[in-house]
Protein backbone atom coordinates (compact mmCIF):
# COMPACT_ATOMS: atom_id res chain seq x y z
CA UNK A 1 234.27 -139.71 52.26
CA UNK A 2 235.34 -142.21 50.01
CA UNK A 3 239.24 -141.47 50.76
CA UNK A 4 238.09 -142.28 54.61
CA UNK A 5 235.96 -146.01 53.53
CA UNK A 6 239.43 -146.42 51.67
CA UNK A 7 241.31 -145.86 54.44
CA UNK A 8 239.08 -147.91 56.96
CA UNK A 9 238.63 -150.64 54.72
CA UNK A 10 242.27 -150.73 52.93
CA UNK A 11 243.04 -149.94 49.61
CA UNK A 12 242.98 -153.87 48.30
CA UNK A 13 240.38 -154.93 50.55
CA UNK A 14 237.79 -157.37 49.94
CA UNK A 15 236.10 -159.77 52.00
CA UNK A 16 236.49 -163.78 52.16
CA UNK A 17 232.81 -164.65 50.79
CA UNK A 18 231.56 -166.92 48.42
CA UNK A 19 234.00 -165.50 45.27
CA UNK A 20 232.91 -166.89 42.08
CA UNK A 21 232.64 -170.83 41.15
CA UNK A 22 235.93 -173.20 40.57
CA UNK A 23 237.76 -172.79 37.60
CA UNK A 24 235.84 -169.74 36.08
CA UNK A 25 237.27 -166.12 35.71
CA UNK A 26 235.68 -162.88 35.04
CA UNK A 27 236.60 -159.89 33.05
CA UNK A 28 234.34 -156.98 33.99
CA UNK A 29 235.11 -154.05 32.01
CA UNK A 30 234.80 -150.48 32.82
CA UNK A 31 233.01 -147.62 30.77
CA UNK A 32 234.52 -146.93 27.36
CA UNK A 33 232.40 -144.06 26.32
CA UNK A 34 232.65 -144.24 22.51
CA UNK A 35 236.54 -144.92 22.90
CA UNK A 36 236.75 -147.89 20.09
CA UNK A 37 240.48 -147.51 20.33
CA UNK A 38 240.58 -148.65 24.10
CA UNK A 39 237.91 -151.29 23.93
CA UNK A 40 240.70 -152.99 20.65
CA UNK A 41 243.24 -152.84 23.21
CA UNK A 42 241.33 -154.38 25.85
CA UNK A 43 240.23 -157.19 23.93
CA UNK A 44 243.91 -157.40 23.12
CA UNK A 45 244.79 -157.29 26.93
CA UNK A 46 242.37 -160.26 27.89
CA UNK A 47 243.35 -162.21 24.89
CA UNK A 48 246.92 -162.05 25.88
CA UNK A 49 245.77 -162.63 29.85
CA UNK A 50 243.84 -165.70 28.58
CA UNK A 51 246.99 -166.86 26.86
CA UNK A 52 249.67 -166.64 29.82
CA UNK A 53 246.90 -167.52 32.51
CA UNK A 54 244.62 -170.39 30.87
CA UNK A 55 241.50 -171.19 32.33
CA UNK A 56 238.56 -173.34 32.04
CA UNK A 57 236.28 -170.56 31.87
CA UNK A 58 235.76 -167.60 31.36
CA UNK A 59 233.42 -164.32 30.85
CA UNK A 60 233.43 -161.01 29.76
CA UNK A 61 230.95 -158.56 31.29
CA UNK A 62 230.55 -154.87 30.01
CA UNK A 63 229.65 -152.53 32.81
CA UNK A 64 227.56 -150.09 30.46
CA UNK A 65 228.01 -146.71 28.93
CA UNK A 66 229.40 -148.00 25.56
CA UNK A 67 228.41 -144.47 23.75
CA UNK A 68 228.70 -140.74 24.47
CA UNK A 69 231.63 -138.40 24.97
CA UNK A 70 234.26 -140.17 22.68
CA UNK A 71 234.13 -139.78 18.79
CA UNK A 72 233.99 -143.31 18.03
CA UNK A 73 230.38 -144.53 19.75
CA UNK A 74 229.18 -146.19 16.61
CA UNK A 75 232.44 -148.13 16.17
CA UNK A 76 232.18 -149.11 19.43
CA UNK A 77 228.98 -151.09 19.27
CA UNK A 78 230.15 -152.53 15.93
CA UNK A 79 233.07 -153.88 17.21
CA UNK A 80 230.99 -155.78 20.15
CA UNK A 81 228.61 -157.08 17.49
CA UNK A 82 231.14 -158.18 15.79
CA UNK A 83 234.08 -159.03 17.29
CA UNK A 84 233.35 -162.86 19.35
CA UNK A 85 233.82 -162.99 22.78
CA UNK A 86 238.16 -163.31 24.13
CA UNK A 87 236.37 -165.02 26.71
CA UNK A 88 234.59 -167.03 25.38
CA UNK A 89 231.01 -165.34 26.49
CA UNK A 90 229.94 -162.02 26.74
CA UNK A 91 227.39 -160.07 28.83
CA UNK A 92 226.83 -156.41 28.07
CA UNK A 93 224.92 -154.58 30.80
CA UNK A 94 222.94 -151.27 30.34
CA UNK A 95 224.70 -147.88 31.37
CA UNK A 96 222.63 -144.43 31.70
CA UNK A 97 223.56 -143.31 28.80
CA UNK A 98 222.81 -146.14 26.18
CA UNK A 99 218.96 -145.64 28.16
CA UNK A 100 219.33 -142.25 27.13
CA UNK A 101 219.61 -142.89 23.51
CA UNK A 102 216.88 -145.54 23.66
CA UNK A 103 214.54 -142.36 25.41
CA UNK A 104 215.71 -139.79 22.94
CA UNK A 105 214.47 -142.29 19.90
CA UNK A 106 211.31 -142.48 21.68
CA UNK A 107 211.40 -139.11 22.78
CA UNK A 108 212.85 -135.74 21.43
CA UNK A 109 212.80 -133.34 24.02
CA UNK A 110 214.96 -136.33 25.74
CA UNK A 111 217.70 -134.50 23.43
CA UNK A 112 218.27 -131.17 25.78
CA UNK A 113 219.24 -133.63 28.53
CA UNK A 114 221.34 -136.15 26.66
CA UNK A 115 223.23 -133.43 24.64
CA UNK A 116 224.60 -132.22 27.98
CA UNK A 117 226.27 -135.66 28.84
CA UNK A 118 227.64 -136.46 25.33
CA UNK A 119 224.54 -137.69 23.35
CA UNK A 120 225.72 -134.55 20.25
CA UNK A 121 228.79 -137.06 19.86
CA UNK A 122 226.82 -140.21 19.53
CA UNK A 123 224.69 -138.37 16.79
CA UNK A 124 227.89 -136.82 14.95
CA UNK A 125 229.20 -140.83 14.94
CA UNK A 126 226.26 -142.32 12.59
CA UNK A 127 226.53 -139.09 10.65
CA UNK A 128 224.18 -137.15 11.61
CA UNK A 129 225.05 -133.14 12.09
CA UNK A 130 223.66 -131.63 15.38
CA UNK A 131 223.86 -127.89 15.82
CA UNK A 132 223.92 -125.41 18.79
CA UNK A 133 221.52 -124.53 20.16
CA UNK A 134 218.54 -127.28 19.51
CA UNK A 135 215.34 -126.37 19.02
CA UNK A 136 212.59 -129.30 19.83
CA UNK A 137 212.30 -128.90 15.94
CA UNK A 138 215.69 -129.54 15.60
CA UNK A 139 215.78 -132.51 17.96
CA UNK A 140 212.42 -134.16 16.13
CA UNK A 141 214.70 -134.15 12.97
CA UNK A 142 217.96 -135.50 14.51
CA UNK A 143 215.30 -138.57 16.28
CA UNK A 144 213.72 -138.94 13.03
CA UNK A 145 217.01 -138.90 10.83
CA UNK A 146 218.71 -141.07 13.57
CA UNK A 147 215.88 -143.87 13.61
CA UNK A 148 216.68 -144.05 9.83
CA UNK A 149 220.27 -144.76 10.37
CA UNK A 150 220.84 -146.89 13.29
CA UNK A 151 221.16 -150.26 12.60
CA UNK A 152 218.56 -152.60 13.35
CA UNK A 153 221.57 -154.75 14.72
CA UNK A 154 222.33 -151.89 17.21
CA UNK A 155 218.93 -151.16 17.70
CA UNK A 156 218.60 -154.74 19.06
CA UNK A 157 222.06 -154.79 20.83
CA UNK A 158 220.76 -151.54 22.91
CA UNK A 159 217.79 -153.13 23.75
CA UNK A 160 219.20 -156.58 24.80
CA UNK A 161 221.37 -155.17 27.17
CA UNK A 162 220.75 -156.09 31.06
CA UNK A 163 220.45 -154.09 33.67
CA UNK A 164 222.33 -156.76 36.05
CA UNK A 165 223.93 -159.66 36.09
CA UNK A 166 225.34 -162.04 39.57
CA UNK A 167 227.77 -164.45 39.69
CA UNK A 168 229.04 -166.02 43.02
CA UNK A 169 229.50 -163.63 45.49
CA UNK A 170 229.56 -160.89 43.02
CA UNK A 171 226.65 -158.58 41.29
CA UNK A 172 227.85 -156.37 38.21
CA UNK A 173 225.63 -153.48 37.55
CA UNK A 174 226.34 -150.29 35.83
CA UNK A 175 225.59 -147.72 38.80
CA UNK A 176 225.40 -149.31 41.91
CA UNK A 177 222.51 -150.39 43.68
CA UNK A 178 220.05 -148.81 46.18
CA UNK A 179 221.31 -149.95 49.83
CA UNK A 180 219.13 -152.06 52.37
CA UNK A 181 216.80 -152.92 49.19
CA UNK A 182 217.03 -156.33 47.99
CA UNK A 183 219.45 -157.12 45.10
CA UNK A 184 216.40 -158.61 43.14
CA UNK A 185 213.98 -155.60 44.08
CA UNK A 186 216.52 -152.72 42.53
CA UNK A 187 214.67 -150.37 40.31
CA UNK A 188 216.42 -149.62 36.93
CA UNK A 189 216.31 -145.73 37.50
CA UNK A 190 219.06 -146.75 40.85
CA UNK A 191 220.76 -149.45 38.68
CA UNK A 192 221.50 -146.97 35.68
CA UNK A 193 221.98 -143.66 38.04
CA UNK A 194 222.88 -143.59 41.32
CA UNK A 195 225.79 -142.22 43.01
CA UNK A 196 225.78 -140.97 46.69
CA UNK A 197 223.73 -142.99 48.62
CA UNK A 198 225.27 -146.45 47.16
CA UNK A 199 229.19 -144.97 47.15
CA UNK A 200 228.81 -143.54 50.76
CA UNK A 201 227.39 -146.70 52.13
CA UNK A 202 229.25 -148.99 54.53
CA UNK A 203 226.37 -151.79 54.48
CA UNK A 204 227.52 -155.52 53.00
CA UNK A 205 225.45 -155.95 50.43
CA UNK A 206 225.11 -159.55 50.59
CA UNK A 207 227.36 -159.24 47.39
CA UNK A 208 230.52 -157.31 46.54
CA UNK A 209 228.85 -154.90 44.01
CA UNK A 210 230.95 -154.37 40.40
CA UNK A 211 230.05 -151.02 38.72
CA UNK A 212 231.37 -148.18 36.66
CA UNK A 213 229.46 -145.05 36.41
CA UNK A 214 231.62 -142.86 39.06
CA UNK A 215 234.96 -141.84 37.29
CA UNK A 216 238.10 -142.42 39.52
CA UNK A 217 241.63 -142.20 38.98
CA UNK A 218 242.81 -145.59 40.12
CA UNK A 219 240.57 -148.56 40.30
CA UNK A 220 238.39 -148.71 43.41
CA UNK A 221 238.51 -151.55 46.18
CA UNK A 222 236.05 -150.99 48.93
CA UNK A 223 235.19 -154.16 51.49
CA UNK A 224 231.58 -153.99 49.46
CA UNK A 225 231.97 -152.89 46.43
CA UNK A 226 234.37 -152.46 42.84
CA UNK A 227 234.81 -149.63 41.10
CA UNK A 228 236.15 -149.57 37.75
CA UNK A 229 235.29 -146.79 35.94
CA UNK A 230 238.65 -145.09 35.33
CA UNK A 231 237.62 -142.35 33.39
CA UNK A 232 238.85 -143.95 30.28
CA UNK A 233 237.13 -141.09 27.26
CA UNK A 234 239.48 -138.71 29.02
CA UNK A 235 242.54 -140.98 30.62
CA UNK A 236 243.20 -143.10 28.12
CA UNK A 237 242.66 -145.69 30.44
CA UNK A 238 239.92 -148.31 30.15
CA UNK A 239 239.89 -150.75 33.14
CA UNK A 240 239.20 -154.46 33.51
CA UNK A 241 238.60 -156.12 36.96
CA UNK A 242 239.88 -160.09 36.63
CA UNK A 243 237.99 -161.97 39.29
CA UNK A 244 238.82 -165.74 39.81
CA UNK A 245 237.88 -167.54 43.13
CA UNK A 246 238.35 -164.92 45.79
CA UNK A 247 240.99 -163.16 43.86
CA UNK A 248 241.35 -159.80 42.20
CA UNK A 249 243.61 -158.68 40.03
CA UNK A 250 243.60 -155.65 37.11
CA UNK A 251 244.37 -155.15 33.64
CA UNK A 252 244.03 -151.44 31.87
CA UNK A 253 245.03 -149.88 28.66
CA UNK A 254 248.03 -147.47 29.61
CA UNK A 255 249.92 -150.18 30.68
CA UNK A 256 251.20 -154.21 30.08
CA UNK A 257 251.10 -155.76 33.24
CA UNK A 258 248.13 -156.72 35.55
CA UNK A 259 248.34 -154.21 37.92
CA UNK A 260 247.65 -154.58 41.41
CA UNK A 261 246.63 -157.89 42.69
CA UNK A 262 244.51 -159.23 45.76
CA UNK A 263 244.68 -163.03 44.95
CA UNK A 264 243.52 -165.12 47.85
């Protein structure tokens, strides 16, 4: 299905709309999945972008799923505490999986879930030592021992993150959104989780939609949505959407140029 919207719509399409406001760019940044090496050399990436392409403005927005899978989640959420914006400013959305650790600290059992999608790697980063299989015992200790470790700083930083965030013609979420439902009437379960319904649909959204979630091998360009989840814990590839006016350009990890472009 979504080879056939690509093929109806054209690989690089997206429609003339609003775009975003005059002389302000946009780095929206794909999931990183505890990858801390990938998320150095995207910072790297826009730094060097900012440098050859000056602008008067500019923001970076995290599409979500900072943790999980890789073995460097803690690391990951350091370096985005600590390391300042490239751009300037930074917005850091919620992905499904940082709402999973935030629902295993409030709840244990949340751990036979989470430990299927990564969560065992996010515990082994802060130190902790998960075992095979996990009794509820066993996950009580690992919340309990966790809660001691984490960081009030990442604590905070998991709990400030936002489910959305618009811009122009543009709306960044994590997931995607439910379609025909209002953009300001989404419920976080669709924001954080859905698949299907939103990557199948053909409605305009009022917005182009910018998500992750979904891996893919190349970069997604539908005529109502942006997909740029590139399956980076497994690729090596971490990709970063550059929007500017109606333009669209990308830059990634495995490689120095831009990419493709669709500047307008």
């Amino acid at each position: 299905m979504i080879a056939a919207l690509r093929k109806l719509f054209g690989a690089n399409s997206v429609p003339i709309r609003e775009g975003l406001p005059e002389r302000v760019r946009v780095y929206a940044i794909g999931d990183i999945h505890g990858r801390a090496d990938l998320l150095r050399a995207m910072l790297a990436r826009i730094a060097a972008d900012l440098e050859e392409r000056p602008c008067e403005s500019a923001v970076e927005v995290f599409l979500g799923d900072y943790i999980d899978r890789g073995p460097s989640s803690r690391e990951v959420i350091d370096i985005l505490l600590s390391h300042p914006p490239v751009a300037g400013a930074r917005t850091c959305l919620r992905g499904n999986h940082e709402q999973a650790m935030l629902d295993f600290l409030g709840e244990p059992g949340v751990l036979a879930d989470w430990s299927r999608f990564g969560g065992l790697e996010t515990l082994l980063s802060y130190g902790l030592n998960p075992r095979l299989p996990v009794s509820f015992e066993d996950a009580a200790r690992l919340r309990d021992e966790l809660a001691y470790v984490l960081p009030k700083a990442h604590l905070a930083f998991l709990r400030s993150t936002a489910l959305s965030f618009a811009m122009g013609g543009y709306f960044f979420v994590h997931a995607g959104i439910k379609p025909g439902a209002p953009l300001d009437a989404q419920s976080e379960a669709d924001l954080l989780w859905i698949r299907e319904p939103f990557l199948f649909s053909q409605r305009d959204h009022g917005k182009i939609i910018v998500h992750g979630h979904t891996p893919s091998e190349e970069p997604e360009v539908l005529a109502n949505r942006i997909n740029v989840d590139t399956g980076a814990f497994l690729t090596g590839r971490l990709t970063c959407a550059v929007l500017e006016g109606q333009g669209l350009r990308f830059l990634d990890t495995r490689s120095r140029g831009t990419g493709r472009r669709n500047d307008r």
